[in-house]
PDB file of N, CA and C in Angstrom:
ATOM      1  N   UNK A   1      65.681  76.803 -19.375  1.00  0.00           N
ATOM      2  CA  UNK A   1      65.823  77.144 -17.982  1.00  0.00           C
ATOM      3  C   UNK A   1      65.683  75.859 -17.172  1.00  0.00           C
ATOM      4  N   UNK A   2      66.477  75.904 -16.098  1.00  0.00           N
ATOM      5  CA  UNK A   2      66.123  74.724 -15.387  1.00  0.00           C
ATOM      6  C   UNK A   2      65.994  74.509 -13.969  1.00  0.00           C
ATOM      7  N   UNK A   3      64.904  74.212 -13.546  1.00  0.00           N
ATOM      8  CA  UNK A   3      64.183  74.009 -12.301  1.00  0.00           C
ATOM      9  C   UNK A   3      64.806  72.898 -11.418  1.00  0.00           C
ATOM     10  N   UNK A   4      64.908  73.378 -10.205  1.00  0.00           N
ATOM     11  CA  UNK A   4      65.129  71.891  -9.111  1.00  0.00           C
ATOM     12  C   UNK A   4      64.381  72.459  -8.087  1.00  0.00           C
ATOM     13  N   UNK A   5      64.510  71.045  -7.141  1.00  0.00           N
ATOM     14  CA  UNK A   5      63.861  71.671  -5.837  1.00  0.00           C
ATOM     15  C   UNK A   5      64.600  72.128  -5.084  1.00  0.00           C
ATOM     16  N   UNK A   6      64.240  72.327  -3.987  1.00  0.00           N
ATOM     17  CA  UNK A   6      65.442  73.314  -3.102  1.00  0.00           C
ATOM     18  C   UNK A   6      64.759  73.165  -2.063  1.00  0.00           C
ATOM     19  N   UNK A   7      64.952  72.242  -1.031  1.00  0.00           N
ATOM     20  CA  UNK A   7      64.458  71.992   0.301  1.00  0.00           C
ATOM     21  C   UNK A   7      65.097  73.002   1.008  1.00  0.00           C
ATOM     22  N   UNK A   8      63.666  72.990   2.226  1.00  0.00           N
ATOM     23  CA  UNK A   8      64.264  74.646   3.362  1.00  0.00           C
ATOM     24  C   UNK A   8      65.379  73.642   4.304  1.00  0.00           C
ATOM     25  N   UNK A   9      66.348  74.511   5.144  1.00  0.00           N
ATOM     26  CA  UNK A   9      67.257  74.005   5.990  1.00  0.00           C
ATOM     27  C   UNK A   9      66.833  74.834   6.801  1.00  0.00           C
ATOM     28  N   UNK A  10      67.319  74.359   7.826  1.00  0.00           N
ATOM     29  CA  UNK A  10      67.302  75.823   9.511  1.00  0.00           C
ATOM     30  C   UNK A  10      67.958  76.613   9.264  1.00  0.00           C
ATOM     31  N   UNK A  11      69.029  77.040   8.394  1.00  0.00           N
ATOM     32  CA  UNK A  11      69.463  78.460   8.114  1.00  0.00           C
ATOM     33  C   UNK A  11      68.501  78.982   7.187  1.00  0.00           C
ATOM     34  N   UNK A  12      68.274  78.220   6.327  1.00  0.00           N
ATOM     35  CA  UNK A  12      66.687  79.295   5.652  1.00  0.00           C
ATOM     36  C   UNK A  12      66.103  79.631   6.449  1.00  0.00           C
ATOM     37  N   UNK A  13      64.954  78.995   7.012  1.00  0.00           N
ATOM     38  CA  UNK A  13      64.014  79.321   8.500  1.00  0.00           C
ATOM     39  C   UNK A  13      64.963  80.801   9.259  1.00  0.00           C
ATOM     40  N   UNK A  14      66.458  80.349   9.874  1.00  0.00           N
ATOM     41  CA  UNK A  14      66.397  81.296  10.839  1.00  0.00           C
ATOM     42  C   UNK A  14      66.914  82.614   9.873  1.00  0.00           C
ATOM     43  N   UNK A  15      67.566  82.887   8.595  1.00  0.00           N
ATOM     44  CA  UNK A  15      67.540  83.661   7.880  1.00  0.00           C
ATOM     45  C   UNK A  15      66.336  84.114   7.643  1.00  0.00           C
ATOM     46  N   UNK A  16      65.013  83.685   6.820  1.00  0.00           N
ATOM     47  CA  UNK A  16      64.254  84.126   6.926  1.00  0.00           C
ATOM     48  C   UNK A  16      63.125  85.343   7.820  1.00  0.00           C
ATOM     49  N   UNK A  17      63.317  84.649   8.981  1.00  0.00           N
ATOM     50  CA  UNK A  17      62.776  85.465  10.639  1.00  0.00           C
ATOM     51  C   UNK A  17      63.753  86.733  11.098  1.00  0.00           C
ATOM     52  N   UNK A  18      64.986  86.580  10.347  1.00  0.00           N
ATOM     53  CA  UNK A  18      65.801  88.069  10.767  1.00  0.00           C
ATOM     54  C   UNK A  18      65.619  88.984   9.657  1.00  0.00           C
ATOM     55  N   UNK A  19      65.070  88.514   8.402  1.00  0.00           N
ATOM     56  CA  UNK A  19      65.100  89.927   7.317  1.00  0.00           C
ATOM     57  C   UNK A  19      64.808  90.711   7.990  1.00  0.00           C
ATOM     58  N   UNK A  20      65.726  92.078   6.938  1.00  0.00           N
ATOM     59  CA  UNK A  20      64.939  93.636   7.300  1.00  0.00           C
ATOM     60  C   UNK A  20      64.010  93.505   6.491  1.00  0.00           C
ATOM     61  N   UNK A  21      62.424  93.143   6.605  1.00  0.00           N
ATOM     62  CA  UNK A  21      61.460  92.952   5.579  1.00  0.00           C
ATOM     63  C   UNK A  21      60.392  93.530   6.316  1.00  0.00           C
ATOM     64  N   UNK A  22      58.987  94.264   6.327  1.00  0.00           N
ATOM     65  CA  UNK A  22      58.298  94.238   7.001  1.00  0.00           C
ATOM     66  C   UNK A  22      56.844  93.534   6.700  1.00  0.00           C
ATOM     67  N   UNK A  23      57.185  92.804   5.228  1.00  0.00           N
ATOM     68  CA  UNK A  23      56.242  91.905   4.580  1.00  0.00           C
ATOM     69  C   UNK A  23      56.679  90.623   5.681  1.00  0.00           C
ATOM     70  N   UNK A  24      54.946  90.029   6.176  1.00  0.00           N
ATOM     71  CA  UNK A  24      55.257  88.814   7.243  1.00  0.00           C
ATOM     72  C   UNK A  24      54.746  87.798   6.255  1.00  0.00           C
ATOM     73  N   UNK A  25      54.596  87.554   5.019  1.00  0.00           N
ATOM     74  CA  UNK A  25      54.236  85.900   4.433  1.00  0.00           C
ATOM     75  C   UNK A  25      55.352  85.420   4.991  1.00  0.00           C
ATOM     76  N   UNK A  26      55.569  83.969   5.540  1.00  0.00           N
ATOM     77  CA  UNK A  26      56.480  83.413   5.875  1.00  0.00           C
ATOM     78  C   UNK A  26      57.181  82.315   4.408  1.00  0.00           C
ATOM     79  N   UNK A  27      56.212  82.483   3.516  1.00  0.00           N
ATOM     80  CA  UNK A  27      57.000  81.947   2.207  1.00  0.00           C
ATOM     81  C   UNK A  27      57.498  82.783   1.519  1.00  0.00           C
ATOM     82  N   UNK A  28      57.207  83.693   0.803  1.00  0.00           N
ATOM     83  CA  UNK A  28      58.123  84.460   0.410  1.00  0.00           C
ATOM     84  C   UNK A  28      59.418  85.240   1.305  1.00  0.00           C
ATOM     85  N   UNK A  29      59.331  84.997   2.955  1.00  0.00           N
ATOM     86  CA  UNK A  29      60.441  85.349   3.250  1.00  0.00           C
ATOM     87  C   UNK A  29      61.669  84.031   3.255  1.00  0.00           C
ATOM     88  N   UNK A  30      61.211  82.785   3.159  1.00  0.00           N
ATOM     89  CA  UNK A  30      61.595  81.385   2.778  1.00  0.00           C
ATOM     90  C   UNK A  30      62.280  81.945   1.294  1.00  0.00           C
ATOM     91  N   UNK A  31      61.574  81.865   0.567  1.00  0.00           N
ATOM     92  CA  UNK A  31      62.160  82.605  -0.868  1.00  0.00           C
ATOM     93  C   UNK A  31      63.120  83.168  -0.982  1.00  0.00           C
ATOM     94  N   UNK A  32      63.277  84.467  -0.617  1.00  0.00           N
ATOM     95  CA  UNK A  32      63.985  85.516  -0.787  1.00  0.00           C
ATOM     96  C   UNK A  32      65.241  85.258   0.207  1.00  0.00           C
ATOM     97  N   UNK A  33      64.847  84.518   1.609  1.00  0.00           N
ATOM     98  CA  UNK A  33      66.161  83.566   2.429  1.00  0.00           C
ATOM     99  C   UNK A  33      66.693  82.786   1.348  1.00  0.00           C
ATOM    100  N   UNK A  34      66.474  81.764   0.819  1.00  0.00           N
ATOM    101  CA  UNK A  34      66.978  80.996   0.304  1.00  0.00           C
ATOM    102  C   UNK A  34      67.843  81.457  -1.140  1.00  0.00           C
ATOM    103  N   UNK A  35      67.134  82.742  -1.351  1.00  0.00           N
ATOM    104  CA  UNK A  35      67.719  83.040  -2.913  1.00  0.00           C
ATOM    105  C   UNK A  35      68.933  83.553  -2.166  1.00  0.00           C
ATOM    106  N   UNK A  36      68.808  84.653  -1.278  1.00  0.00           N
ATOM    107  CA  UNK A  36      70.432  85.260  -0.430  1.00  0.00           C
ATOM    108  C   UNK A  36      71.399  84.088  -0.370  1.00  0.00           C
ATOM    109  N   UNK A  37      70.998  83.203   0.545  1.00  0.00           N
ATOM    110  CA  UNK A  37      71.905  81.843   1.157  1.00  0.00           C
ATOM    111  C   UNK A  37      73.001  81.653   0.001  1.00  0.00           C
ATOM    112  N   UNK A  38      72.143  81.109  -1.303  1.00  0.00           N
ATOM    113  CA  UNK A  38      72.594  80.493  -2.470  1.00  0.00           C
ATOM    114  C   UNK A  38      73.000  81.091  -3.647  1.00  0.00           C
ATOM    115  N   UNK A  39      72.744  82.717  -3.680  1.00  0.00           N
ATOM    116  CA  UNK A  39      73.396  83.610  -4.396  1.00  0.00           C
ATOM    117  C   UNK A  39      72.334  83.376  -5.881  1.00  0.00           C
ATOM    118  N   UNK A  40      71.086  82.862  -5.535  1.00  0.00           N
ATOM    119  CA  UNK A  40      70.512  83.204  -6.730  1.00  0.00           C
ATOM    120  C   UNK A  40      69.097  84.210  -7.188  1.00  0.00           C
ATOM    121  N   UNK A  41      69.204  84.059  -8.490  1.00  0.00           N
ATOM    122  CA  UNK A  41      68.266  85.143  -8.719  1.00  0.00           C
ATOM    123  C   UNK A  41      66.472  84.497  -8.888  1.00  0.00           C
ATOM    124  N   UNK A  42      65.501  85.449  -7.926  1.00  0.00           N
ATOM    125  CA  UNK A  42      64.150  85.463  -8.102  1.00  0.00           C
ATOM    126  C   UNK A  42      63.759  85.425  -9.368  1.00  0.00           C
ATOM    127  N   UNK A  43      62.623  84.428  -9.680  1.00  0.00           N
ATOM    128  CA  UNK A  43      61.529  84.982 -11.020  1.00  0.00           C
ATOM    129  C   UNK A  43      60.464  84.484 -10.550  1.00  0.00           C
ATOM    130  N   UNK A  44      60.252  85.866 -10.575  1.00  0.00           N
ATOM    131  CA  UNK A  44      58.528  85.943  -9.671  1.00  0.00           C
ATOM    132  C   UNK A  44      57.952  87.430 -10.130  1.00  0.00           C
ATOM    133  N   UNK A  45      56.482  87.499  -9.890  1.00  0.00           N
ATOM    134  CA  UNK A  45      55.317  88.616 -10.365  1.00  0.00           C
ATOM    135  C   UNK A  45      55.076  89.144  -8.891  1.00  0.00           C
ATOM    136  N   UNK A  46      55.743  88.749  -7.878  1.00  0.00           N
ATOM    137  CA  UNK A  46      55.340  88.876  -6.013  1.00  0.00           C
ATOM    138  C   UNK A  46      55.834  90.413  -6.422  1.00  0.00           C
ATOM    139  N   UNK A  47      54.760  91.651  -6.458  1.00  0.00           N
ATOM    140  CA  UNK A  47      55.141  92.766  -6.484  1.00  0.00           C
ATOM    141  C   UNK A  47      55.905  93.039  -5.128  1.00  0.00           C
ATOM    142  N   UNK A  48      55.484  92.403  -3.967  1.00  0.00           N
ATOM    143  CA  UNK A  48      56.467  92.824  -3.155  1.00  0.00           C
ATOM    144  C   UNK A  48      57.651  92.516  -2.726  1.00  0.00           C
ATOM    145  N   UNK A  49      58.208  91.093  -3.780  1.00  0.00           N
ATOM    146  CA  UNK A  49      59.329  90.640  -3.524  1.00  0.00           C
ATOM    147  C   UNK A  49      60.042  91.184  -4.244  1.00  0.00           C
ATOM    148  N   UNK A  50      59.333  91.755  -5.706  1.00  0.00           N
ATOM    149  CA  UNK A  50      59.918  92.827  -6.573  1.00  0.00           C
ATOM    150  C   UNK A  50      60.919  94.022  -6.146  1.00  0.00           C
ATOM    151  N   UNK A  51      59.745  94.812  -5.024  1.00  0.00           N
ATOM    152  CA  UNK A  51      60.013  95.675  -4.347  1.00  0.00           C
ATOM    153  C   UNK A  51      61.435  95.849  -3.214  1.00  0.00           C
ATOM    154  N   UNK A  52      61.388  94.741  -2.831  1.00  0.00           N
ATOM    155  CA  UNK A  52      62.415  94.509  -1.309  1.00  0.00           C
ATOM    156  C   UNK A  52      63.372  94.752  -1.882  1.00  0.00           C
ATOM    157  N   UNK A  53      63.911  94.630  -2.719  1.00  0.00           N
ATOM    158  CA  UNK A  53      65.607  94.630  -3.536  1.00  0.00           C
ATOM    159  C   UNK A  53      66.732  94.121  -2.341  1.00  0.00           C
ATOM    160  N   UNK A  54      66.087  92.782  -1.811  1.00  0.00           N
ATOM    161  CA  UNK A  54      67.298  91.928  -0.887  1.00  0.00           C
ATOM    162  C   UNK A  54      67.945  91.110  -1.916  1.00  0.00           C
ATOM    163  N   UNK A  55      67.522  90.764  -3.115  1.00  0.00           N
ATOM    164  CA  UNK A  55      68.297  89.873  -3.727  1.00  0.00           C
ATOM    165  C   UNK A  55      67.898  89.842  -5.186  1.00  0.00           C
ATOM    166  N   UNK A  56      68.696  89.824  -5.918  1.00  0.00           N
ATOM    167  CA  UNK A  56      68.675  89.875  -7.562  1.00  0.00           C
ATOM    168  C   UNK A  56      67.269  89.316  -8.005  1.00  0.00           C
ATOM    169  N   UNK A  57      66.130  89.813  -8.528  1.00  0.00           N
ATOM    170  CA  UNK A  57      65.149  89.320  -9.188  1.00  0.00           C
ATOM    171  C   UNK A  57      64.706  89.633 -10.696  1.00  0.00           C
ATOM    172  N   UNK A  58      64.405  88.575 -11.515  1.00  0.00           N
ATOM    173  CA  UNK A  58      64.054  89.052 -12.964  1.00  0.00           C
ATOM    174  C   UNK A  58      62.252  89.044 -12.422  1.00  0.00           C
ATOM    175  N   UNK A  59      61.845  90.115 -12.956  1.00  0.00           N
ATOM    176  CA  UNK A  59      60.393  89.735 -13.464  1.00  0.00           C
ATOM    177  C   UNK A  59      59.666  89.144 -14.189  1.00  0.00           C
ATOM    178  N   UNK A  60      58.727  88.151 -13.973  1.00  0.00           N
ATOM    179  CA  UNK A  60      57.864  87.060 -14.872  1.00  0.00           C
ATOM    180  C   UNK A  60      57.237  87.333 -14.981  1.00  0.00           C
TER     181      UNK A  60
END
């Protein structure tokens, strides 16, 4: 598997602040912005990012 970084842009940020989400961490809505933006998939244990089904996630 392979990891990079993935710096936030102002469309992450302002994507982020419009989800239909009613979870307010402002990183996992960074997350789940950024996975939409870029069409990729979550791997994460965040039961509630689990939950949202905004964007393709495997469970870790």
């Amino acid at each position: 598997m392979r990891v990079d970084d993935l710096p936030i842009d102002s469309e992450d940020a302002i994507l982020a602040g419009r989800l239909p989400w009613d979870h307010r961490d402002p990183f996992d809505r960074i997350i789940v912005a950024q996975a939409l933006r870029r069409n990729l998939t979550v791997a994460t244990r965040d039961t509630k990012i689990l939950a949202v089904a905004l964007t393709p996630t495997l469970k870790a």
